[in-house]
C-alpha atoms as a PDB file:
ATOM      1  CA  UNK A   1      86.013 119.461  94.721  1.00  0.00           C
ATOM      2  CA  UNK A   2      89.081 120.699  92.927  1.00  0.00           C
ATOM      3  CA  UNK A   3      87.758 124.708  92.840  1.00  0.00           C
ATOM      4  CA  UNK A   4      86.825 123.742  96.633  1.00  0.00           C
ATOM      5  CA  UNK A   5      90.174 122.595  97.048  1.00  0.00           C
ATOM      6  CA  UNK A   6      92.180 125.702  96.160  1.00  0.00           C
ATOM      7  CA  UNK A   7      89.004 127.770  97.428  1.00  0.00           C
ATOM      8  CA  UNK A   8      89.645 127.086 101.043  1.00  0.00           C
ATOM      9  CA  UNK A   9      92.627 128.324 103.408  1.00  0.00           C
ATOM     10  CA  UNK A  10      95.181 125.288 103.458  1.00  0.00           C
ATOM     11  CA  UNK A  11      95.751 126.648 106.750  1.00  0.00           C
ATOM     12  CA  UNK A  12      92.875 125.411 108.883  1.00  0.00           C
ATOM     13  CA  UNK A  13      91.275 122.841 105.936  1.00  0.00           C
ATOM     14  CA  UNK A  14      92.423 119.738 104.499  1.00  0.00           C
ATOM     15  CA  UNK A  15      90.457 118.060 102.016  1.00  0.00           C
ATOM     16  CA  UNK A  16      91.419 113.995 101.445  1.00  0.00           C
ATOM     17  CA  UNK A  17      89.945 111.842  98.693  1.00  0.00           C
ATOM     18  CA  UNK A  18      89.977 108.142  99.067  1.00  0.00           C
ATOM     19  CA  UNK A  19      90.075 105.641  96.785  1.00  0.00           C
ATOM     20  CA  UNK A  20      87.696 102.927  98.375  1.00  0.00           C
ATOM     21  CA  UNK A  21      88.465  99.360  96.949  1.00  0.00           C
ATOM     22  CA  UNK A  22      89.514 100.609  93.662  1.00  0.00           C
ATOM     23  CA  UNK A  23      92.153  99.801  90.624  1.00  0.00           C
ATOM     24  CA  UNK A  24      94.653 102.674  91.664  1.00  0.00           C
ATOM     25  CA  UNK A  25      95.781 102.919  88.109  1.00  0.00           C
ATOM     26  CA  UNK A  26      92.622 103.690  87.121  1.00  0.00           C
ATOM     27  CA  UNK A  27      92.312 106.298  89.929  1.00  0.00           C
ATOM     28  CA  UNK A  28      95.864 108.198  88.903  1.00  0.00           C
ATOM     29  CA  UNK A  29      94.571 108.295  85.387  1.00  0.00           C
ATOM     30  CA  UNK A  30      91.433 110.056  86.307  1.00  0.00           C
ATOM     31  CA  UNK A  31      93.350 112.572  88.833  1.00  0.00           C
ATOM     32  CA  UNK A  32      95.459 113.580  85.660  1.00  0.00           C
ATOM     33  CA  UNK A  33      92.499 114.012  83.790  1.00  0.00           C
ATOM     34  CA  UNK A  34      91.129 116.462  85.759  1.00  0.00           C
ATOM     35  CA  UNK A  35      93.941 117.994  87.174  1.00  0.00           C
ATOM     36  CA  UNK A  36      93.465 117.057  90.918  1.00  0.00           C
ATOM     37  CA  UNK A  37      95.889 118.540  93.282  1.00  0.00           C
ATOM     38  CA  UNK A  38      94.202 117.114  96.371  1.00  0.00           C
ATOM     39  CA  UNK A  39      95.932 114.150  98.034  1.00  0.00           C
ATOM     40  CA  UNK A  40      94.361 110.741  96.976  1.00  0.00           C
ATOM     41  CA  UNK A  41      94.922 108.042 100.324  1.00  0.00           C
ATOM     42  CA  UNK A  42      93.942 104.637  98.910  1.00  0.00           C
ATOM     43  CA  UNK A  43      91.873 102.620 101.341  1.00  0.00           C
ATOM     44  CA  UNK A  44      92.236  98.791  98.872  1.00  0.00           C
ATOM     45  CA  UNK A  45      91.483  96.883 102.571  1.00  0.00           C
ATOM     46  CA  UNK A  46      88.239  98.974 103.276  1.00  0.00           C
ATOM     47  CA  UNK A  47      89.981  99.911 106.464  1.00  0.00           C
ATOM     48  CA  UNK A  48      88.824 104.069 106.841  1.00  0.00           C
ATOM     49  CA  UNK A  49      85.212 103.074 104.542  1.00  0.00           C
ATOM     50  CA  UNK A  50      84.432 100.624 107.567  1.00  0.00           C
ATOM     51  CA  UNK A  51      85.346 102.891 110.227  1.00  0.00           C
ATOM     52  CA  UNK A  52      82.511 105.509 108.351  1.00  0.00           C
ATOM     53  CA  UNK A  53      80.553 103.645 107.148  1.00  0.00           C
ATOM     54  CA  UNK A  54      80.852 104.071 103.317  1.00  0.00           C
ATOM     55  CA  UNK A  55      77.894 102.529 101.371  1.00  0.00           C
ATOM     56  CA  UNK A  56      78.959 103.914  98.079  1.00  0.00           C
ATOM     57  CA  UNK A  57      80.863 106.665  95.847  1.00  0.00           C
ATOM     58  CA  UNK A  58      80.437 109.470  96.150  1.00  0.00           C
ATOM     59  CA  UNK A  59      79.818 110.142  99.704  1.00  0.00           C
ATOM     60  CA  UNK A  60      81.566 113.359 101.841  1.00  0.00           C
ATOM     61  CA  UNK A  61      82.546 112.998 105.397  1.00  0.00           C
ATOM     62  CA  UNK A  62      82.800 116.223 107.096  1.00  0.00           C
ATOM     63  CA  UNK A  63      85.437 115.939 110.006  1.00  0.00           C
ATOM     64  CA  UNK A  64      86.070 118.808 112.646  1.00  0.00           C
ATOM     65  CA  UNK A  65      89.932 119.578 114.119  1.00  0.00           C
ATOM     66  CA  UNK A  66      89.070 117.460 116.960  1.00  0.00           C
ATOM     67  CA  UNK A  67      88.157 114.109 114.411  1.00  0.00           C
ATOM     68  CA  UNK A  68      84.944 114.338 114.838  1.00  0.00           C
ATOM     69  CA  UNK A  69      82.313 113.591 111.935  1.00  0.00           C
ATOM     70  CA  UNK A  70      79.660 116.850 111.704  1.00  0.00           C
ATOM     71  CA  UNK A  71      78.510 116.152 108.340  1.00  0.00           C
ATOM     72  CA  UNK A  72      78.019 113.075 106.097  1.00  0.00           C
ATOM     73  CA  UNK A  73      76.398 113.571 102.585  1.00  0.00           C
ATOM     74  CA  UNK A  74      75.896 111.020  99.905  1.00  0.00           C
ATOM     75  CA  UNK A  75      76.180 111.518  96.052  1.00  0.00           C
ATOM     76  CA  UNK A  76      77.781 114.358  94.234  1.00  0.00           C
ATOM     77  CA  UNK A  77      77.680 117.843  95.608  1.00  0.00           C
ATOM     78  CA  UNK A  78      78.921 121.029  93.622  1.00  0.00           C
ATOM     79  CA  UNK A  79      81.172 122.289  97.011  1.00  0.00           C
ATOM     80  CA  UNK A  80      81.840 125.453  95.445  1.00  0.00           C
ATOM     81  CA  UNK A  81      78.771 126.954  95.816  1.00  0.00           C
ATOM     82  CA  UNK A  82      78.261 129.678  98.411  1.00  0.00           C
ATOM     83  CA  UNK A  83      75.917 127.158 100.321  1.00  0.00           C
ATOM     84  CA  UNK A  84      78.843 124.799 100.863  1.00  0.00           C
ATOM     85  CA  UNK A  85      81.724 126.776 101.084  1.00  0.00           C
ATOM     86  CA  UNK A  86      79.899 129.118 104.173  1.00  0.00           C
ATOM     87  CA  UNK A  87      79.208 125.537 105.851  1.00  0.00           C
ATOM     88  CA  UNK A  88      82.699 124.504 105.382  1.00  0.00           C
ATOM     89  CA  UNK A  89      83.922 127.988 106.704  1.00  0.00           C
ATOM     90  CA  UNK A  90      82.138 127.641 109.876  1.00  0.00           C
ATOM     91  CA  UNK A  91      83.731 124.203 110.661  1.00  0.00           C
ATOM     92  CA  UNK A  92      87.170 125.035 109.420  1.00  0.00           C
ATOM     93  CA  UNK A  93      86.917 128.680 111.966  1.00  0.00           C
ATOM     94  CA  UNK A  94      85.792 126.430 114.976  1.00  0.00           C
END
């Protein structure tokens, strides 16, 4: 998600990660670890997981400019691929 991350044009794509009901500290370590640059909201009361649904980690949420959800995908994904990043294009040029 990181290569994905400074792929993209910040422009017209925002990419969020949320930390769903987890020990933040834990989270912030991990970030360092791998260098994540992306902003990190932390959702501790559940609030945005029960609004989508979230049944698990990790899961994507594709959202268009006008908020709504195009594209859900559960498990790990490698979004750098050409596969991914054409799909995300389209969205992001909409």
């Amino acid at each position: 998600m990181q290569k994905l991350h400074e792929m993209l044009p910040k422009d017209n794509f925002k990419m969020l990660a949320i930390l769903n009901k987890d020990d933040p500290a834990l989270a912030d370590s991990f970030a360092k670890k791998l260098d994540l640059t992306m902003p990190i909201l932390n959702d501790q009361d559940n609030k945005v997981g029960a609004v989508y649904g979230l049944t698990g980690v990790p899961e994507t949420f594709i959202v268009d400019k006008q908020g709504i959800l195009r594209e859900k995908f559960i498990g790990p994904a490698e979004w750098d691929t050409p596969l991914y990043v054409q799909m995300l294009m389209k969205y992001s040029n909409q």
